[in-house]
Protein backbone atom coordinates (compact mmCIF):
# COMPACT_ATOMS: atom_id res chain seq x y z
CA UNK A 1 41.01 -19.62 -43.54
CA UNK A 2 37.98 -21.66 -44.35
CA UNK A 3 34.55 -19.75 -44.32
CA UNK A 4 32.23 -20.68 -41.30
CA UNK A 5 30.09 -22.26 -44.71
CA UNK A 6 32.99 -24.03 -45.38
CA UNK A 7 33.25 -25.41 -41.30
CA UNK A 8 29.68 -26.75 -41.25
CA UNK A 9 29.90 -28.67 -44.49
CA UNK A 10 32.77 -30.25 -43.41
CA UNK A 11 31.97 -31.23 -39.93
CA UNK A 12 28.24 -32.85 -42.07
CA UNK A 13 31.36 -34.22 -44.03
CA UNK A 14 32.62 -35.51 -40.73
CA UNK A 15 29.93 -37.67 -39.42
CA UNK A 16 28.88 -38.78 -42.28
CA UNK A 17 31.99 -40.39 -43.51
CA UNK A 18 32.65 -41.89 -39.93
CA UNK A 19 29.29 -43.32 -39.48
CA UNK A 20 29.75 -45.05 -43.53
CA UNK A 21 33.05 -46.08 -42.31
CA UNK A 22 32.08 -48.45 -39.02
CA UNK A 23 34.02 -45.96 -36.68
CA UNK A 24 32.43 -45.43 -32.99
CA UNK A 25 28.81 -44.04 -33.02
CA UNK A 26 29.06 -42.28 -29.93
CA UNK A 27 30.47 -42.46 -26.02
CA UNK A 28 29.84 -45.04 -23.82
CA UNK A 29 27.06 -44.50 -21.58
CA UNK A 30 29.28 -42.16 -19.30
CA UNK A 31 26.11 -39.41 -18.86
CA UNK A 32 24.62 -40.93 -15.94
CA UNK A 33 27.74 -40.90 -13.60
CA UNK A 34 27.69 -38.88 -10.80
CA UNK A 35 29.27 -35.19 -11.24
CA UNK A 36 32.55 -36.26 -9.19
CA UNK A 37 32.90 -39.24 -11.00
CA UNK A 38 33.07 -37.18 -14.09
CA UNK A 39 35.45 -35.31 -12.97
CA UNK A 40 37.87 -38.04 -12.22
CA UNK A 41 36.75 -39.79 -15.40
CA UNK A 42 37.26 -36.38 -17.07
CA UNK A 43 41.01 -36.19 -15.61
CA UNK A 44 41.91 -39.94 -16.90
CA UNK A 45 40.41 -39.21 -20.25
CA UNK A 46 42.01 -35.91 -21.55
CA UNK A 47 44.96 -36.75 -23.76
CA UNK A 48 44.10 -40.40 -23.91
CA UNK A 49 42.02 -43.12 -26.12
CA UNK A 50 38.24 -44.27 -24.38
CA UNK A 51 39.74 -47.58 -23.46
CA UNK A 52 42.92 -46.43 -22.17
CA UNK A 53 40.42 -43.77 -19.98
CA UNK A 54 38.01 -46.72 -18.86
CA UNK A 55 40.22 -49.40 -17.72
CA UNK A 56 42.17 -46.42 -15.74
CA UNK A 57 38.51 -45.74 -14.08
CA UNK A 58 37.30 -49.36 -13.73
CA UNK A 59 40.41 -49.81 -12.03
CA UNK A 60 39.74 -47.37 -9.49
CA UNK A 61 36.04 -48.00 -8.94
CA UNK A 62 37.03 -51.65 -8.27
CA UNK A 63 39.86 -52.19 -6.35
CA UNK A 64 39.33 -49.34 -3.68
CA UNK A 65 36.50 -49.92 -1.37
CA UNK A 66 35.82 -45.63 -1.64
CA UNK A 67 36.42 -42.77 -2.83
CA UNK A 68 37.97 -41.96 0.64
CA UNK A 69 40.26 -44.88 0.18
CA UNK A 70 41.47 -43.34 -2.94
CA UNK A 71 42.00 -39.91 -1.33
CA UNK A 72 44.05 -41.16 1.28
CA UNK A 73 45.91 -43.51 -1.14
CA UNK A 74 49.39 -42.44 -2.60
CA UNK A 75 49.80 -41.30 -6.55
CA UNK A 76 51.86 -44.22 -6.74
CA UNK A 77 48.92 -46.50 -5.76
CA UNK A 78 47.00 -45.18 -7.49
CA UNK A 79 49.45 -45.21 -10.91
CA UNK A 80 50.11 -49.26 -10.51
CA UNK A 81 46.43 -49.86 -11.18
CA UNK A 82 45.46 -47.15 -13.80
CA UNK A 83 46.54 -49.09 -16.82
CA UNK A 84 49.14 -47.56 -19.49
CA UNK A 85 47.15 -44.46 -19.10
CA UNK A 86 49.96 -41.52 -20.14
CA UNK A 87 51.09 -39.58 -17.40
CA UNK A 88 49.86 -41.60 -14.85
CA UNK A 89 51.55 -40.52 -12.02
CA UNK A 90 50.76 -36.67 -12.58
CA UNK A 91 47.03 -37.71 -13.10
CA UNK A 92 46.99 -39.80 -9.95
CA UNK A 93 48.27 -36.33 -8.01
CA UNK A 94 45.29 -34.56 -9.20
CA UNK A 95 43.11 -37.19 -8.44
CA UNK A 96 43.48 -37.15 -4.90
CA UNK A 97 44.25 -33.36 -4.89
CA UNK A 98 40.72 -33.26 -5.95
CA UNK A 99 38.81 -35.92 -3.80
CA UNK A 100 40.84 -33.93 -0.57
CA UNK A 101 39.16 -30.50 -1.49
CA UNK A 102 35.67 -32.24 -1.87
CA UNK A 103 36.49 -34.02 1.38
CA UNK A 104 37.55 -31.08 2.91
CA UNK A 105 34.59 -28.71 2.00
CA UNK A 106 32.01 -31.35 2.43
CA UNK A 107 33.21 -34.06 4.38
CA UNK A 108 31.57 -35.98 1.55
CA UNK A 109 32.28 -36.92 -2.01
CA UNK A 110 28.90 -35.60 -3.54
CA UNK A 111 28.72 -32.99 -5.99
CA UNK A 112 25.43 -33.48 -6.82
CA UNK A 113 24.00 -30.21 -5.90
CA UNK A 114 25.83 -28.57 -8.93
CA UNK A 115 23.06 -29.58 -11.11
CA UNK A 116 21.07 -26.84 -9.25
CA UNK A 117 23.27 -23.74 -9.85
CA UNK A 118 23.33 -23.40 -13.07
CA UNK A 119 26.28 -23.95 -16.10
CA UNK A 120 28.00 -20.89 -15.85
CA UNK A 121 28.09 -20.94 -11.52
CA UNK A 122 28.53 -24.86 -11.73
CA UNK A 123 31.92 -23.94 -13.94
CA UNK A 124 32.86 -21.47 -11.46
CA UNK A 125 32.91 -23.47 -8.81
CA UNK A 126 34.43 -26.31 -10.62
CA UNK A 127 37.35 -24.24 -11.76
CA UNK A 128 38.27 -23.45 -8.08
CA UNK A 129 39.27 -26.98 -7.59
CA UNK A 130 43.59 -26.77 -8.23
CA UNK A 131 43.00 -30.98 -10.16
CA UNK A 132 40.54 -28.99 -12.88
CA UNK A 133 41.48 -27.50 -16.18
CA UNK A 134 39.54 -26.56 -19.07
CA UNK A 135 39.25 -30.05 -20.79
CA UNK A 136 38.12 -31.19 -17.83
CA UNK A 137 35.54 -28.60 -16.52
CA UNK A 138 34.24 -28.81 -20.35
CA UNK A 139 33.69 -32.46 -20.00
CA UNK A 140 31.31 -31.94 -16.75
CA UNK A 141 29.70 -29.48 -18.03
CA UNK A 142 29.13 -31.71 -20.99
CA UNK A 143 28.47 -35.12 -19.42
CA UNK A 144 26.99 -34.06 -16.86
CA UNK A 145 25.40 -30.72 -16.02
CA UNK A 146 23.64 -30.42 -19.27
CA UNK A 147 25.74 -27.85 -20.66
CA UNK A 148 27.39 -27.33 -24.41
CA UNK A 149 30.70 -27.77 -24.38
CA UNK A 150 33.42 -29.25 -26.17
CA UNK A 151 36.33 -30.86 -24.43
CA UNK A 152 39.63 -29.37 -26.21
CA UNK A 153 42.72 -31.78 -25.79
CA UNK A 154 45.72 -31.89 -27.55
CA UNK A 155 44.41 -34.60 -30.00
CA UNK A 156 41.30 -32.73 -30.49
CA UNK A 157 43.07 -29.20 -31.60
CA UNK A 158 45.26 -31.37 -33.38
CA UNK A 159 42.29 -32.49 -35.70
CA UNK A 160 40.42 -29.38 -35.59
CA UNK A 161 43.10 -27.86 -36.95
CA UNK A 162 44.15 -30.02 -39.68
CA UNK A 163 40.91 -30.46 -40.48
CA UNK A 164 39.86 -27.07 -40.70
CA UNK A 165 37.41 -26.46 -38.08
CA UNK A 166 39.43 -23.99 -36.51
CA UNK A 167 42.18 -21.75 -37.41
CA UNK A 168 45.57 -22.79 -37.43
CA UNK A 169 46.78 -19.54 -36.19
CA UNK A 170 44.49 -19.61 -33.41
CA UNK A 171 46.21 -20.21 -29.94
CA UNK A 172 44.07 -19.55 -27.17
CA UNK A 173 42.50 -22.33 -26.00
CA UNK A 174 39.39 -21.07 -24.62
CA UNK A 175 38.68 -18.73 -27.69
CA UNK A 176 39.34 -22.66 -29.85
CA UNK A 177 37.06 -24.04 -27.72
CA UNK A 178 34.32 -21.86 -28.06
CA UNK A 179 34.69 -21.91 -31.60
CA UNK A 180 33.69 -25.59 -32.03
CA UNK A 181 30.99 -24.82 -29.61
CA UNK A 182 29.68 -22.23 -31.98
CA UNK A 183 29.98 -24.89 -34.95
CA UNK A 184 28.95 -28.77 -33.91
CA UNK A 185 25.11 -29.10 -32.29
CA UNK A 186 25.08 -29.03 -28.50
CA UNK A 187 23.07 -32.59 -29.45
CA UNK A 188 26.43 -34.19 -31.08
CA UNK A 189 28.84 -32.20 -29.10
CA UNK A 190 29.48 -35.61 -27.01
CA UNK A 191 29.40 -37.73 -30.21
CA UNK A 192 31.98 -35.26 -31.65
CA UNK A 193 34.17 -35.18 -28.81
CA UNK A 194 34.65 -39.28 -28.91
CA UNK A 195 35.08 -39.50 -32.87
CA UNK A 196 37.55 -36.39 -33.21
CA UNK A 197 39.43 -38.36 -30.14
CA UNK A 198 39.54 -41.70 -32.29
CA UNK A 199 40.77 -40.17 -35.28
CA UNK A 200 43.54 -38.21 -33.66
CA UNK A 201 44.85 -41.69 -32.08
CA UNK A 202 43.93 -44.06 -34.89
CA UNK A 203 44.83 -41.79 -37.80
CA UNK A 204 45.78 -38.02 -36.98
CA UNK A 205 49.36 -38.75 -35.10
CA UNK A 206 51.52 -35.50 -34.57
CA UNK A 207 54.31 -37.29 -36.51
CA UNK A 208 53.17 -38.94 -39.81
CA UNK A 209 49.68 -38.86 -39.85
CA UNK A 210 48.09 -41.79 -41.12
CA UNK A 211 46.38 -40.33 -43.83
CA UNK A 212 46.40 -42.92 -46.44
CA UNK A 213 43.83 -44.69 -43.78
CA UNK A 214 42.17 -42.53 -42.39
CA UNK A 215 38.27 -41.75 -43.24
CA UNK A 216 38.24 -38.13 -43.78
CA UNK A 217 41.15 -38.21 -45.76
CA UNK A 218 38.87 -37.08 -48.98
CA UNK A 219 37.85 -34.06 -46.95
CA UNK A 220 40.79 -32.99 -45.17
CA UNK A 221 42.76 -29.97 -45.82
CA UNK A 222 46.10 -31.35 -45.07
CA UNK A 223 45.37 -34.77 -46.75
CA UNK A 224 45.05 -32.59 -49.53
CA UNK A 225 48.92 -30.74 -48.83
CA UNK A 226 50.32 -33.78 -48.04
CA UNK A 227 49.58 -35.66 -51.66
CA UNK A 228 47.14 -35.34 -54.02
CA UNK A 229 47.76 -38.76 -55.38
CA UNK A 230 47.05 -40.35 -51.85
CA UNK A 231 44.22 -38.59 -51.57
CA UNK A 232 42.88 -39.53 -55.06
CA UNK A 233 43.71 -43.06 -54.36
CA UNK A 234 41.36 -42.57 -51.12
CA UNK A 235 38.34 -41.58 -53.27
CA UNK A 236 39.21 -44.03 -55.73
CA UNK A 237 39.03 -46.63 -53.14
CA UNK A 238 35.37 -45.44 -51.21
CA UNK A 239 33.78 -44.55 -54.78
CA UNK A 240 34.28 -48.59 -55.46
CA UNK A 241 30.58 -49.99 -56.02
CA UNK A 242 30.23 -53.08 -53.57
């Protein structure tokens, strides 16, 4: 189990061999959407790449006139224009599961007045909606209502735990999550969340990682079990003078 010592100077490890190595910077400039829109952003995105998450979102933005159009709109609908997002059709449920409770307890789509209550009563109230989970209340609370969290995913543990961060042993998901919240800066928490996404679908596969490519390779625990001579040919590689 690596020492919390151990965590930090790999996750310094972490940006700073991304940033040498020309991966994404940071999000796209997601913060200033609405709270609802977050929320349906966050359900596209969890378990998916950016792109595949913002053509899914574009989609719907653009070719329903409303919100209320996509509410009263059928999952399949709503799956022919979300892209080759995975799991589509189960996302598209939730989707309008969601926008009908809003509807229904507002007879608007605004979710604005979160911002007022508070984190901890804004993720109450967003965890009474059936469409939200963890990932997703994390990324509100992140994007939008000024709150540090960390969105956990399955790519995301997936990293974390190869890389160290957290324990492998460690199951609960909320107990994982607030252990990277304990560890990265509430100011790179959304910076983390997009480059531990990229690695685990560039690089960090659940069958055969990619680790002879993949950035962190030097620094990462399993690079290390996998083959020392890969990893050595890694180093060799980066430590070339240009």
């Amino acid at each position: 189990m690596a020492t919390t010592t151990n965590k930090q100077r790999l996750l310094t490890q972490f940006f700073a061999q991304l940033k040498e190595g020309g991966e994404p910077a940071g999000p796209h400039d997601v913060g200033a959407r609405p709270v609802l829109e977050q929320f349906v952003y966050g359900v596209c995105r969890e378990g998916a790449t950016r792109e595949q998450a913002d053509l899914a979102f574009k989609n719907l933005r653009e070719r329903f006139f409303d919100w209320n159009e996509v509410r009263v709109s059928t999952p399949r609908e709503l799956e022919e224009v979300m892209g080759d997002l995975p799991g589509a059709e189960l996302r598209a449920e939730r989707i309008i599961s969601f926008l009908q409770e809003v509807f229904e307890a507002t007879f608007s789509f605004d979710l604005e007045p979160l911002h007022k209550k508070g984190v901890k009563q804004a993720s109450k109230s967003l965890s009474r909606y059936q469409a939200a989970n963890d990932y997703v209340i994390a990324w509100v609370l992140q994007q939008s209502l000024g709150g540090h969290a960390i969105p956990v995913d399955a790519p995301t543990l997936r990293c974390a735990r190869r890389l160290g961060l957290v324990d492998r042993d460690q199951e609960d998901r909320e107990a994982l999550r607030t252990s990277l919240e304990h560890l990265v800066p509430k100011a790179k928490g959304a910076a983390f969340t997009d480059l531990v996404s990229h690695i685990g679908h560039e690089y960090c596969w659940e069958e055969e990682p990619n680790c002879t490519a993949c950035p962190l390779a030097s620094e990462c625990p399993t690079a290390q079990e996998l083959g020392v001579e890969v990893l050595s040919a890694a180093r060799a590689t980066r430590n070339k003078p240009r």
